[in-house]
PDB file of N, CA and C in Angstrom:
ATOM      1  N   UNK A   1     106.525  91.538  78.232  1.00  0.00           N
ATOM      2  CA  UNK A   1     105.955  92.344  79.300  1.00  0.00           C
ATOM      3  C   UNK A   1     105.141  91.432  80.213  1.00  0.00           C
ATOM      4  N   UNK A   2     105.628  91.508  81.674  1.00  0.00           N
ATOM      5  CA  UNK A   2     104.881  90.711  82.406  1.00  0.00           C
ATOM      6  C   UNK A   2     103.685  91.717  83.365  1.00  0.00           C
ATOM      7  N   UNK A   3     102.216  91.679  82.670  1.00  0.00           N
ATOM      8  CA  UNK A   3     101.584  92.838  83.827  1.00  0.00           C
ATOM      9  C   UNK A   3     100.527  92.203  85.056  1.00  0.00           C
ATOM     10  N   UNK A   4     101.311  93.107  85.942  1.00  0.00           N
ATOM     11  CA  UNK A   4     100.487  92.502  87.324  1.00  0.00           C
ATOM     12  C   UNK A   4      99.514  94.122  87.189  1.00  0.00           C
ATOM     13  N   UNK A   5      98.695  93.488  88.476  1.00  0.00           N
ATOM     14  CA  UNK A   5      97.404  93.892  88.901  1.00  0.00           C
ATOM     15  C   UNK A   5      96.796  94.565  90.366  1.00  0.00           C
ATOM     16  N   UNK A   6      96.629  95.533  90.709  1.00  0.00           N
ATOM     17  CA  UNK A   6      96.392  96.070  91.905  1.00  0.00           C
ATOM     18  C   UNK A   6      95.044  96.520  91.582  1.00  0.00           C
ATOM     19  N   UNK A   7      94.263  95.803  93.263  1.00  0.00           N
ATOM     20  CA  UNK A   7      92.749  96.863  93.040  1.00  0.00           C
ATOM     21  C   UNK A   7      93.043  97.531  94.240  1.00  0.00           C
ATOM     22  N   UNK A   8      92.552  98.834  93.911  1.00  0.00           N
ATOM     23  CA  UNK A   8      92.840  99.901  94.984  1.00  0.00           C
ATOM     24  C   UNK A   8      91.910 100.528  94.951  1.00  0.00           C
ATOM     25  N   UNK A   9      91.088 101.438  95.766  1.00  0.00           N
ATOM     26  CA  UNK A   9      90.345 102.403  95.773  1.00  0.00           C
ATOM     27  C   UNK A   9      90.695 103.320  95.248  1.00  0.00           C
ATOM     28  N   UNK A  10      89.474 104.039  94.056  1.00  0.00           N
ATOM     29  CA  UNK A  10      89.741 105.251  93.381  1.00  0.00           C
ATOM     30  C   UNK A  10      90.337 105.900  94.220  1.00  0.00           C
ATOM     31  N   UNK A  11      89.963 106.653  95.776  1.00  0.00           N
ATOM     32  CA  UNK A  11      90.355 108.017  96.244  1.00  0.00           C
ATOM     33  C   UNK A  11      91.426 107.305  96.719  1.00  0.00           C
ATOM     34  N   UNK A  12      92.112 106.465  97.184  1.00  0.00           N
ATOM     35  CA  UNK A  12      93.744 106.120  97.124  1.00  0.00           C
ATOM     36  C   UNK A  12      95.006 106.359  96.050  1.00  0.00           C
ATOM     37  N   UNK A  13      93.821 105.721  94.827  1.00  0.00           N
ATOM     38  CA  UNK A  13      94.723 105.698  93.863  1.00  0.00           C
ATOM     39  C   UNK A  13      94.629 107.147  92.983  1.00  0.00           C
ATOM     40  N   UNK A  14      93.360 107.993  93.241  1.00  0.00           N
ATOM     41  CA  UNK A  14      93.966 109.519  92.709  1.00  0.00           C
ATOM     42  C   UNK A  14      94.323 110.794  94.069  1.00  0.00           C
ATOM     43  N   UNK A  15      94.472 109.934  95.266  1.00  0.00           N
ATOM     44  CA  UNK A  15      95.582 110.808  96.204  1.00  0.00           C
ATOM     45  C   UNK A  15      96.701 110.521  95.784  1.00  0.00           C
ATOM     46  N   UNK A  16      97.422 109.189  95.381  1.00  0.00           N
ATOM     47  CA  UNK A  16      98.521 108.311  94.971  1.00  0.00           C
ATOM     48  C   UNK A  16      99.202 109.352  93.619  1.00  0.00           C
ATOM     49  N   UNK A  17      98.433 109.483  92.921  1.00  0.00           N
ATOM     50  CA  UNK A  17      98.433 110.556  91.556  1.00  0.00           C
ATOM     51  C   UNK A  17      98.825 111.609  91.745  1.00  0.00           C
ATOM     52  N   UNK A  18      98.315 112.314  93.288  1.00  0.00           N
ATOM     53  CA  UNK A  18      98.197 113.864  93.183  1.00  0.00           C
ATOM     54  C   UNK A  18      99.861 113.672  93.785  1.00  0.00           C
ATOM     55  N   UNK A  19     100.116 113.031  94.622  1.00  0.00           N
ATOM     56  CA  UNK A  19     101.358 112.763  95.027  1.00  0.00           C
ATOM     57  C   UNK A  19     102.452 112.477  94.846  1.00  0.00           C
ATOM     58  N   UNK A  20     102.197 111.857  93.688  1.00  0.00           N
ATOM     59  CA  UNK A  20     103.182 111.108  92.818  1.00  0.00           C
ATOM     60  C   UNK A  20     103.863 109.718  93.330  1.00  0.00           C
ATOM     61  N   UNK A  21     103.278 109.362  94.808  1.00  0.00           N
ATOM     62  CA  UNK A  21     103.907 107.851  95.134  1.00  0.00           C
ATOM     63  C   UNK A  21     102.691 106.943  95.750  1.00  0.00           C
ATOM     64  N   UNK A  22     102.644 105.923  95.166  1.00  0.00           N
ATOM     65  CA  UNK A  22     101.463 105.112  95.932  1.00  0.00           C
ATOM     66  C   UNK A  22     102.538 104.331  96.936  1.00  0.00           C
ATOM     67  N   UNK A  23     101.744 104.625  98.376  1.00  0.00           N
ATOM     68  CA  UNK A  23     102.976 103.837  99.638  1.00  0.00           C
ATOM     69  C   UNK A  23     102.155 102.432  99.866  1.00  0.00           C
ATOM     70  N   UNK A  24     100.905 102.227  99.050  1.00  0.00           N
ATOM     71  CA  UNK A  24      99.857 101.584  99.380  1.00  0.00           C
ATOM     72  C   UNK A  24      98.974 101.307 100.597  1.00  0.00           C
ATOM     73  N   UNK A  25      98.247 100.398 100.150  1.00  0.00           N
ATOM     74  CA  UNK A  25      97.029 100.695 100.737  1.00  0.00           C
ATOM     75  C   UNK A  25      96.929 100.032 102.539  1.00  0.00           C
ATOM     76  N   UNK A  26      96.167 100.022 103.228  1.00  0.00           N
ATOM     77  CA  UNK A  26      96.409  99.675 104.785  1.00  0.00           C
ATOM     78  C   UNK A  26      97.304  98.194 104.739  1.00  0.00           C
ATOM     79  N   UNK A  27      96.623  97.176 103.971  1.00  0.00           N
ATOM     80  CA  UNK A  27      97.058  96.059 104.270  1.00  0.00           C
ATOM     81  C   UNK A  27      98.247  96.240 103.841  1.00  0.00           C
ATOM     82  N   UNK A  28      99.065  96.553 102.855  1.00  0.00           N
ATOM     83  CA  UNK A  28     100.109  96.579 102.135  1.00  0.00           C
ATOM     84  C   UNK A  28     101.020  97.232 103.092  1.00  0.00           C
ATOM     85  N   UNK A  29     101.111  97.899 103.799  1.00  0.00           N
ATOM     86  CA  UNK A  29     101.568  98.946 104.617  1.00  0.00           C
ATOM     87  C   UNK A  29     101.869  98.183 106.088  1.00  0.00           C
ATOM     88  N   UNK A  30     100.826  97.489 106.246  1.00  0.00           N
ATOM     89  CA  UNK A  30     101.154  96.194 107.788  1.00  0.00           C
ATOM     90  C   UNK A  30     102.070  95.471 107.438  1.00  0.00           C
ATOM     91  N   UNK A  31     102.052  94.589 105.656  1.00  0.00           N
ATOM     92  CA  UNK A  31     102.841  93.973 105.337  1.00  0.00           C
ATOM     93  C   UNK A  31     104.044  93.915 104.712  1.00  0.00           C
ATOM     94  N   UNK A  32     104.186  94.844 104.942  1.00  0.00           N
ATOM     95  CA  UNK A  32     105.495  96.040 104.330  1.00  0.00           C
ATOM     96  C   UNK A  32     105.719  95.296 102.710  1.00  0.00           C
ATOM     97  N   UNK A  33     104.865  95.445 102.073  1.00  0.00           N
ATOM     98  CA  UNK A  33     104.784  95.502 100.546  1.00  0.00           C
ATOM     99  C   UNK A  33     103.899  96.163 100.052  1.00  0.00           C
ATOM    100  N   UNK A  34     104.049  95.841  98.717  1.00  0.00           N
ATOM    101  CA  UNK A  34     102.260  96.264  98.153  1.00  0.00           C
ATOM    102  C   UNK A  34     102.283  94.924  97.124  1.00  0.00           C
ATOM    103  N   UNK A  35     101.220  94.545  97.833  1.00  0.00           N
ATOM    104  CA  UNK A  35     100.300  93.096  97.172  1.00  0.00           C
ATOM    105  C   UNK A  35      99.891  93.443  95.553  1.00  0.00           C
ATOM    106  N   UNK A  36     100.189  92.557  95.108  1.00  0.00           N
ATOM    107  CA  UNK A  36      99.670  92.815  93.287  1.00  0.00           C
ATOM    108  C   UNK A  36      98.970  91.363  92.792  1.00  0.00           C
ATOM    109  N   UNK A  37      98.649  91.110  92.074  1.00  0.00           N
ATOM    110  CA  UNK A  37      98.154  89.452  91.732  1.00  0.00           C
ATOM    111  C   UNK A  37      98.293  89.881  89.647  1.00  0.00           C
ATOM    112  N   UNK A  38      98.261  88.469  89.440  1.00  0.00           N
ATOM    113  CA  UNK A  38      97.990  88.441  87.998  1.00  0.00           C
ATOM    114  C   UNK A  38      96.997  88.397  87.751  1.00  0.00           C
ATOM    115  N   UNK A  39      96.787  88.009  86.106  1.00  0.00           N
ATOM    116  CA  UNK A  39      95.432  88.349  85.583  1.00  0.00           C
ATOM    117  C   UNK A  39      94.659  87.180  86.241  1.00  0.00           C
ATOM    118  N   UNK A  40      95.550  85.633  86.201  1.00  0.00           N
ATOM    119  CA  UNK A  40      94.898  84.307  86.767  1.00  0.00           C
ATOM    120  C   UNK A  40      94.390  84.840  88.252  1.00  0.00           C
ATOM    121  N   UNK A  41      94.758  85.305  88.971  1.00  0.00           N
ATOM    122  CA  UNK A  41      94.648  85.710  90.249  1.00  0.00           C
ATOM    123  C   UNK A  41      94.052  86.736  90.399  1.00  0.00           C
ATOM    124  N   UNK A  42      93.951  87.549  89.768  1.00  0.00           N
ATOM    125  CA  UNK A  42      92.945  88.982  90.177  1.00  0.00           C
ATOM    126  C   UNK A  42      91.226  88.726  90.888  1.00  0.00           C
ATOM    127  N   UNK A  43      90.668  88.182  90.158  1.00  0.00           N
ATOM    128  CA  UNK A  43      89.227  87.724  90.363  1.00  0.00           C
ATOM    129  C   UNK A  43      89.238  87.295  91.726  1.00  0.00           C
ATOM    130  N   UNK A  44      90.128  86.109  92.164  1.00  0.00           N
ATOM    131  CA  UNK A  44      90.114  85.115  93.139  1.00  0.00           C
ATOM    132  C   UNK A  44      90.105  86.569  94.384  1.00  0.00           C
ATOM    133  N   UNK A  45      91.283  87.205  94.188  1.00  0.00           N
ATOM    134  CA  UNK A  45      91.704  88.142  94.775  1.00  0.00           C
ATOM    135  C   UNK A  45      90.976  89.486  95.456  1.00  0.00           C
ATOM    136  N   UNK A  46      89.947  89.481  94.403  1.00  0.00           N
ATOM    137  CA  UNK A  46      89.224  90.566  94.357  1.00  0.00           C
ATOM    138  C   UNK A  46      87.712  90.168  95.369  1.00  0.00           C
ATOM    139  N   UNK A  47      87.688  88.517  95.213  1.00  0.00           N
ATOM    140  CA  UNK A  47      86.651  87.886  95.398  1.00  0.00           C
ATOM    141  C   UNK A  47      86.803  88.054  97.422  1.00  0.00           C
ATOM    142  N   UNK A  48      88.315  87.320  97.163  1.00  0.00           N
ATOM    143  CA  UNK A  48      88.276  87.398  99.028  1.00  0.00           C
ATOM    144  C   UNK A  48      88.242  88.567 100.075  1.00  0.00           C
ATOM    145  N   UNK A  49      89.309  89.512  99.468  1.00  0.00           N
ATOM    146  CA  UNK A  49      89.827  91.102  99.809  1.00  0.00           C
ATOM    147  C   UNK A  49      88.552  92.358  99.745  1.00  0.00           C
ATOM    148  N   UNK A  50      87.914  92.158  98.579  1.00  0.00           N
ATOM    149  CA  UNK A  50      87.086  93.073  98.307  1.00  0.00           C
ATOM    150  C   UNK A  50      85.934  93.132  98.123  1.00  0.00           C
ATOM    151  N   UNK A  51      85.299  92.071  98.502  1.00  0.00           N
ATOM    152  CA  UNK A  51      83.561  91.216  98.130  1.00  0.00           C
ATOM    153  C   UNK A  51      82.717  92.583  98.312  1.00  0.00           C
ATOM    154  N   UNK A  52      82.152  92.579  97.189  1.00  0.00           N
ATOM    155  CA  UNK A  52      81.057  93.717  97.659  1.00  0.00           C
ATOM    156  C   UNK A  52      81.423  95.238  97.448  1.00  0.00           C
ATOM    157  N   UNK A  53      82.924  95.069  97.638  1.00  0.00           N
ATOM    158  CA  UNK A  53      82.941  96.795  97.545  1.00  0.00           C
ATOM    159  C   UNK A  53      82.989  97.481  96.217  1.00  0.00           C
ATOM    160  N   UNK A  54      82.995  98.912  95.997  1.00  0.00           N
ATOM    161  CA  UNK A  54      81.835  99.559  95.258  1.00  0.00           C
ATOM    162  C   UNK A  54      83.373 100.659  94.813  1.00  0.00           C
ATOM    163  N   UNK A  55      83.521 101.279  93.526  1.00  0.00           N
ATOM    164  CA  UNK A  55      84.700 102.424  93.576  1.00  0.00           C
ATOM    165  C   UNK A  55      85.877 101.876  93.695  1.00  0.00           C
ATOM    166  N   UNK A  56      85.979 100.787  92.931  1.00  0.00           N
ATOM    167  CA  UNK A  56      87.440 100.240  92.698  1.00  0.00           C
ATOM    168  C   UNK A  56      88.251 100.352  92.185  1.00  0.00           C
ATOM    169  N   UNK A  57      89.800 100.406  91.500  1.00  0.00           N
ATOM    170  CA  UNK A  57      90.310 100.415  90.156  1.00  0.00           C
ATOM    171  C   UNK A  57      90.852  99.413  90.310  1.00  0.00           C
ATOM    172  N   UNK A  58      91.138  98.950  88.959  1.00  0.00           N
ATOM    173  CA  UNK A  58      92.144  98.005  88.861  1.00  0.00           C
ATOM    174  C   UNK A  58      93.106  98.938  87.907  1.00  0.00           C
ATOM    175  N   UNK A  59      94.021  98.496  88.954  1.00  0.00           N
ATOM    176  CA  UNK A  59      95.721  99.354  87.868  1.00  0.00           C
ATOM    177  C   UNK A  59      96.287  98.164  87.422  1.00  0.00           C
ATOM    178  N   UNK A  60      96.797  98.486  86.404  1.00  0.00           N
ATOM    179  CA  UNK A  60      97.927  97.517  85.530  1.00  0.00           C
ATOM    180  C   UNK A  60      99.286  98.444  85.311  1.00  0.00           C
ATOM    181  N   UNK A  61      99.932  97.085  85.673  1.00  0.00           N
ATOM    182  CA  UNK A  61     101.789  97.531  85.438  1.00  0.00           C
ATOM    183  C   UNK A  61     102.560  96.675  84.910  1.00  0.00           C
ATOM    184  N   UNK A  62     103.664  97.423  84.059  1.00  0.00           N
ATOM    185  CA  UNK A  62     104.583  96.320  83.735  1.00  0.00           C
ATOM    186  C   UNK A  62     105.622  95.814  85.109  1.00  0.00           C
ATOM    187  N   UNK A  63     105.148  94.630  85.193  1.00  0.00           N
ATOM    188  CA  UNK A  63     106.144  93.900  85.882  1.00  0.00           C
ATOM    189  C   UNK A  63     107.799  94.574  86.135  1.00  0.00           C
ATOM    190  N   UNK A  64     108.220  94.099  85.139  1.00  0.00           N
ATOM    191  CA  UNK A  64     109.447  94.354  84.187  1.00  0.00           C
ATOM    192  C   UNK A  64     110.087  95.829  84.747  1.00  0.00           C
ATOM    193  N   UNK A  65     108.986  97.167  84.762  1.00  0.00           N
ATOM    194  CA  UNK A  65     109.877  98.204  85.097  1.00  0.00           C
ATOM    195  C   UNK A  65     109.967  98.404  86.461  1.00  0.00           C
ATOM    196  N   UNK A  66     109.474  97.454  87.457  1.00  0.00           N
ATOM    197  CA  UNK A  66     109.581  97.482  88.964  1.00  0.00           C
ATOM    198  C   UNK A  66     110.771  97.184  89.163  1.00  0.00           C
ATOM    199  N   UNK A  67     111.698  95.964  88.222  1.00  0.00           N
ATOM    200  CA  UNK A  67     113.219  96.422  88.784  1.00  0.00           C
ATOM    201  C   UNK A  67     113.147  94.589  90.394  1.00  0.00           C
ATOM    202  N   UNK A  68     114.124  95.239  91.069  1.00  0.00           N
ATOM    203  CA  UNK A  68     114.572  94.310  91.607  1.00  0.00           C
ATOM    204  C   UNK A  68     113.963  94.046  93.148  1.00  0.00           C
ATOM    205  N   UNK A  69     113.399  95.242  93.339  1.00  0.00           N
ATOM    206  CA  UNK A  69     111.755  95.011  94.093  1.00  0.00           C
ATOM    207  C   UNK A  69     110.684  94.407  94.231  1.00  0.00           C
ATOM    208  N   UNK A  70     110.251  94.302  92.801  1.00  0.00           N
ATOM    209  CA  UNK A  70     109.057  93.206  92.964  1.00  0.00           C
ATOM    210  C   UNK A  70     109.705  91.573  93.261  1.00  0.00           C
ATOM    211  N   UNK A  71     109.350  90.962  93.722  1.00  0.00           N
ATOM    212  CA  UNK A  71     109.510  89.723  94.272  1.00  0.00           C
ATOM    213  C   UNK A  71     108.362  88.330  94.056  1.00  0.00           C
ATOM    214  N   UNK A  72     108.670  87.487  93.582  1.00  0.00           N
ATOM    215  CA  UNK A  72     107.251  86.509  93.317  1.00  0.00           C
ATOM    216  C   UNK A  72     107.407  85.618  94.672  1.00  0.00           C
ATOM    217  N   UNK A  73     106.700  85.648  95.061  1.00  0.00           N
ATOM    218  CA  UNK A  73     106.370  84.933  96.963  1.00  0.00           C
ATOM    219  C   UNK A  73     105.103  83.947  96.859  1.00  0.00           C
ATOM    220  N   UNK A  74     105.393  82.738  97.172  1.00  0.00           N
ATOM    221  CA  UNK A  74     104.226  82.083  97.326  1.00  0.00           C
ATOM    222  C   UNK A  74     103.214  83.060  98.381  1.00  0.00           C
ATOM    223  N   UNK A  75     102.016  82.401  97.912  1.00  0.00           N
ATOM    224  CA  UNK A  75     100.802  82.747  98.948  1.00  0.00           C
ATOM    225  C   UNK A  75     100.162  82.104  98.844  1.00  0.00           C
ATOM    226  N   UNK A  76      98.256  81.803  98.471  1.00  0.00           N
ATOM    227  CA  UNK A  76      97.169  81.150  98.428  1.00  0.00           C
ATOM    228  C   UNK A  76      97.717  80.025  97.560  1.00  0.00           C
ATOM    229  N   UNK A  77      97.820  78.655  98.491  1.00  0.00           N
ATOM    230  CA  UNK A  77      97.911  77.464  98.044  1.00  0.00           C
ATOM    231  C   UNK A  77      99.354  77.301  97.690  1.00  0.00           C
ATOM    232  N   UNK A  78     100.272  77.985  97.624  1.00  0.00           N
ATOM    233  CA  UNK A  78     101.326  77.842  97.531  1.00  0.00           C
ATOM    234  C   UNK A  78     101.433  78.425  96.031  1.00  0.00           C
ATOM    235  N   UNK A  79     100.621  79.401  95.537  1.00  0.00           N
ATOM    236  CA  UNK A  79     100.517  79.818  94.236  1.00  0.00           C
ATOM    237  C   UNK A  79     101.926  81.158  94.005  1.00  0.00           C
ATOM    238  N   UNK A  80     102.675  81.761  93.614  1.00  0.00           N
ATOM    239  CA  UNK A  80     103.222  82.802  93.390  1.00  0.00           C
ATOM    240  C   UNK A  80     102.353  83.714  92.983  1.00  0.00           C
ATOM    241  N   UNK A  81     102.863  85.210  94.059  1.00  0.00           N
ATOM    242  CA  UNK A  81     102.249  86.135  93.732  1.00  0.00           C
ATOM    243  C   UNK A  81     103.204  87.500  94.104  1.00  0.00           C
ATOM    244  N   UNK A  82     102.713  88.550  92.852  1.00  0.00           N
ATOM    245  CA  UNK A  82     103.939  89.664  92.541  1.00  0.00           C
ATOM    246  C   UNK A  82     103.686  90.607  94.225  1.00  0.00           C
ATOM    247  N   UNK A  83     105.070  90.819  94.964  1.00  0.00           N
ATOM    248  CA  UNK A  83     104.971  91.926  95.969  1.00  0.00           C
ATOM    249  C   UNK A  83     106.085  92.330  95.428  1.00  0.00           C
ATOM    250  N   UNK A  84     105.775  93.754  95.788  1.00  0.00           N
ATOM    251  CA  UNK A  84     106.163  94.783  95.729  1.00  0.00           C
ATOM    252  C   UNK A  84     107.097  95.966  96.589  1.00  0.00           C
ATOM    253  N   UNK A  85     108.461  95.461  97.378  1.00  0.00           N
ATOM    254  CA  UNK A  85     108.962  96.214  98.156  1.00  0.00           C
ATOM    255  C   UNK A  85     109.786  97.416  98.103  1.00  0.00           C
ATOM    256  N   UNK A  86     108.675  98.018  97.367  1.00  0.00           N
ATOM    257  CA  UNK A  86     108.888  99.688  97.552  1.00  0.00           C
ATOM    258  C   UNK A  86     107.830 100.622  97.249  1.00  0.00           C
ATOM    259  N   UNK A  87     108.096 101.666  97.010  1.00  0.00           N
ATOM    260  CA  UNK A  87     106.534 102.608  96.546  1.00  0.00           C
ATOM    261  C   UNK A  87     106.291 102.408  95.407  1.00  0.00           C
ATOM    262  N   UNK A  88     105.436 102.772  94.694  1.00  0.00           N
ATOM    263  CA  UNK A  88     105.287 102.265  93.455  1.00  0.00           C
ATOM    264  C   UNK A  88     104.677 103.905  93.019  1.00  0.00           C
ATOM    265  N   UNK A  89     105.141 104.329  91.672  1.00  0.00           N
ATOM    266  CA  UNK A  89     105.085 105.529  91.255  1.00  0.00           C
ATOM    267  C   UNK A  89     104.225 105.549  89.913  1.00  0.00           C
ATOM    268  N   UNK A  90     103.004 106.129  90.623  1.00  0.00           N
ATOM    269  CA  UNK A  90     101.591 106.050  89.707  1.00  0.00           C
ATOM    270  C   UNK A  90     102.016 106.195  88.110  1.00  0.00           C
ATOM    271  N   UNK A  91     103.139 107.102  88.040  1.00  0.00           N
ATOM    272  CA  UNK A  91     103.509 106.792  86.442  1.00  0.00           C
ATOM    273  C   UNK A  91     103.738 105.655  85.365  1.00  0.00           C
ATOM    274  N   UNK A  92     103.778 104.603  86.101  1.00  0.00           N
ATOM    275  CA  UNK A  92     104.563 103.192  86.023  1.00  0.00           C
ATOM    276  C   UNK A  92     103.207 102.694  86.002  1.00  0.00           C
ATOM    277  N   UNK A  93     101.861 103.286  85.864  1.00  0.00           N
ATOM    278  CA  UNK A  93     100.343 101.934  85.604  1.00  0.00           C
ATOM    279  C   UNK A  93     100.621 102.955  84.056  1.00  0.00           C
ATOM    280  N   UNK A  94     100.327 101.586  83.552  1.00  0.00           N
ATOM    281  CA  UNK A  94      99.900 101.359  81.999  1.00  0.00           C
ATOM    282  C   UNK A  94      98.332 101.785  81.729  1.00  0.00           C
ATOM    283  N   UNK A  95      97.517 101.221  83.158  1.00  0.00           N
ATOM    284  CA  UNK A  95      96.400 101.874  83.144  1.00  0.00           C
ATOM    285  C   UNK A  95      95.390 101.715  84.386  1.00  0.00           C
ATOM    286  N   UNK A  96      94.463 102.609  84.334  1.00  0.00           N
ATOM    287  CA  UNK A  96      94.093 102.399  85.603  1.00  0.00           C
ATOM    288  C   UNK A  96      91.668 102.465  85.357  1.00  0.00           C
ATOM    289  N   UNK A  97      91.589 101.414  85.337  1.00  0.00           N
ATOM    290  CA  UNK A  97      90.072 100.762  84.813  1.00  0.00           C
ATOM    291  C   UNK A  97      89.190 101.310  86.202  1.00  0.00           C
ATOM    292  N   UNK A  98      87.793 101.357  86.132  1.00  0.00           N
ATOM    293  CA  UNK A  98      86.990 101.438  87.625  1.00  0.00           C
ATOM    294  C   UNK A  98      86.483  99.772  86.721  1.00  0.00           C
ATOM    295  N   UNK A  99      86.402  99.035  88.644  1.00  0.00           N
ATOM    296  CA  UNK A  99      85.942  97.913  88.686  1.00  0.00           C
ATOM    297  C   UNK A  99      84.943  97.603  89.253  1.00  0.00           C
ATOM    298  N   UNK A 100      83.814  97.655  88.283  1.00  0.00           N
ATOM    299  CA  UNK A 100      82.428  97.621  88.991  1.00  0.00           C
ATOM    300  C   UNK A 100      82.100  96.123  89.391  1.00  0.00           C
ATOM    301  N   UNK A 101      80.938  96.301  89.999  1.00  0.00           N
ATOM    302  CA  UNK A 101      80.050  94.916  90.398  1.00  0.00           C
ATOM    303  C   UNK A 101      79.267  94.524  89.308  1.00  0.00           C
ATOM    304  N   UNK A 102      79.114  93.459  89.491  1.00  0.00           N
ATOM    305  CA  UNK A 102      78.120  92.583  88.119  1.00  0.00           C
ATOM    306  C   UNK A 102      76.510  92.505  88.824  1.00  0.00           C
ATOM    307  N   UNK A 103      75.935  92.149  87.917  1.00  0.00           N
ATOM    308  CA  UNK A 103      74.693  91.670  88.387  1.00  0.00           C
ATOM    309  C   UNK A 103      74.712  90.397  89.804  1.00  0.00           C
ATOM    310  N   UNK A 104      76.212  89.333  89.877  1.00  0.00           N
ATOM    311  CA  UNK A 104      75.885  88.763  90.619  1.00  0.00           C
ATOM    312  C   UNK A 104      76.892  89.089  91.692  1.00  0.00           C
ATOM    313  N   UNK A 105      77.062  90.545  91.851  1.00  0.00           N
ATOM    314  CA  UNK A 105      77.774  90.723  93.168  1.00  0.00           C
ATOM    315  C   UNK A 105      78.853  90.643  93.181  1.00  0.00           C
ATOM    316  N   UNK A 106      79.836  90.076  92.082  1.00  0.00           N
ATOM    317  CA  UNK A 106      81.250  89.648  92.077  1.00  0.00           C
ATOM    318  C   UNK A 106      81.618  90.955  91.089  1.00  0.00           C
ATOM    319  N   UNK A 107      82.763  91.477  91.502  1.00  0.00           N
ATOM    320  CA  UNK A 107      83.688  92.593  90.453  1.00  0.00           C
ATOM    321  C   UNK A 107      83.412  92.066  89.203  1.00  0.00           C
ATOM    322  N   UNK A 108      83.290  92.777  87.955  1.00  0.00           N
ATOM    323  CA  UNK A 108      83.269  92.529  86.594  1.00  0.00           C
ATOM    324  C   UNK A 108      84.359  93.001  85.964  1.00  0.00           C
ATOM    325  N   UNK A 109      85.474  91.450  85.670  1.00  0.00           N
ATOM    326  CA  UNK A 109      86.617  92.189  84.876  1.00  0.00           C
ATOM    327  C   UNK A 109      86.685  91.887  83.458  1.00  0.00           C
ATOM    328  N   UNK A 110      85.022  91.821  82.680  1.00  0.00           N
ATOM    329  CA  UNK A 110      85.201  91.601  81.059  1.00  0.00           C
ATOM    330  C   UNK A 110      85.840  92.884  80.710  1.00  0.00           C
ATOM    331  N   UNK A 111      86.438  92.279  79.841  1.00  0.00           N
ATOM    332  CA  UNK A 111      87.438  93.655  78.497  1.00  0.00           C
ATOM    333  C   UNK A 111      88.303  94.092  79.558  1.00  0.00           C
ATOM    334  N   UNK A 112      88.735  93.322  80.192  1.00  0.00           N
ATOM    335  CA  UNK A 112      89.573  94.315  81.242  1.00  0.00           C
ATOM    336  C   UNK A 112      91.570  93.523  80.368  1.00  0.00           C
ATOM    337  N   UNK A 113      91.380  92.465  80.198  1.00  0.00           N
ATOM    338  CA  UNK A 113      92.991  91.732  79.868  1.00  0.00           C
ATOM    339  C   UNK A 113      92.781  91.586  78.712  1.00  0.00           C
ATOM    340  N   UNK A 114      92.150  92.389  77.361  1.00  0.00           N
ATOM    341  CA  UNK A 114      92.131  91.668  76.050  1.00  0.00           C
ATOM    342  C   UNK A 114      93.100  92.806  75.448  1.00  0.00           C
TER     343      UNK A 114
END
């Protein structure tokens, strides 16, 4: 099982629920994917995209049942990272965490990949 990583806003990701399709979120939607990162990459990810913000989730998915859609694309530094070209159907997260802030301002993802 390969699982990637989306942080999304709670009220995205339980409109996404009530709906049954996440089309994702603004940026994802300009870039006609939906952006995911791994566990190595989540933090970094979370650090540039989301500094500061408050009411997060992090969803987890198996790679694997996205099928022939997800795509690994270089990005930051020439690193590979999972997109996603199609909707992605809230049934398909394994799970979905709130990602708070730490004492030093950065998202806290202990116990989040064990």
């Amino acid at each position: 099982m390969t699982v990637i990583y989306k942080t999304v806003s709670t009220d995205a990701w339980r409109a996404a629920e009530a709906a049954g399709v996440f089309a994702g979120a603004p940026v994802d939607l300009a870039d006609g994917f939906i952006h995911f990162s791994t566990a190595a990459q989540v933090a970094e990810t979370a650090a540039k995209h989301f500094a500061g913000q408050t009411d997060l989730l992090l969803v987890a998915v198996d790679g694997a049942v996205l099928g022939d859609a997800l795509k690994w694309e270089p990005s930051r530094g020439g690193a590979l990272f999972p997109h996603l070209y199609a909707p992605l159907d809230p049934r398909a997260a394994l799970w979905a965490s709130p990602l708070p802030l730490g004492p030093d301002g950065r998202h806290d993802f202990s116990g989040m990949f064990a």
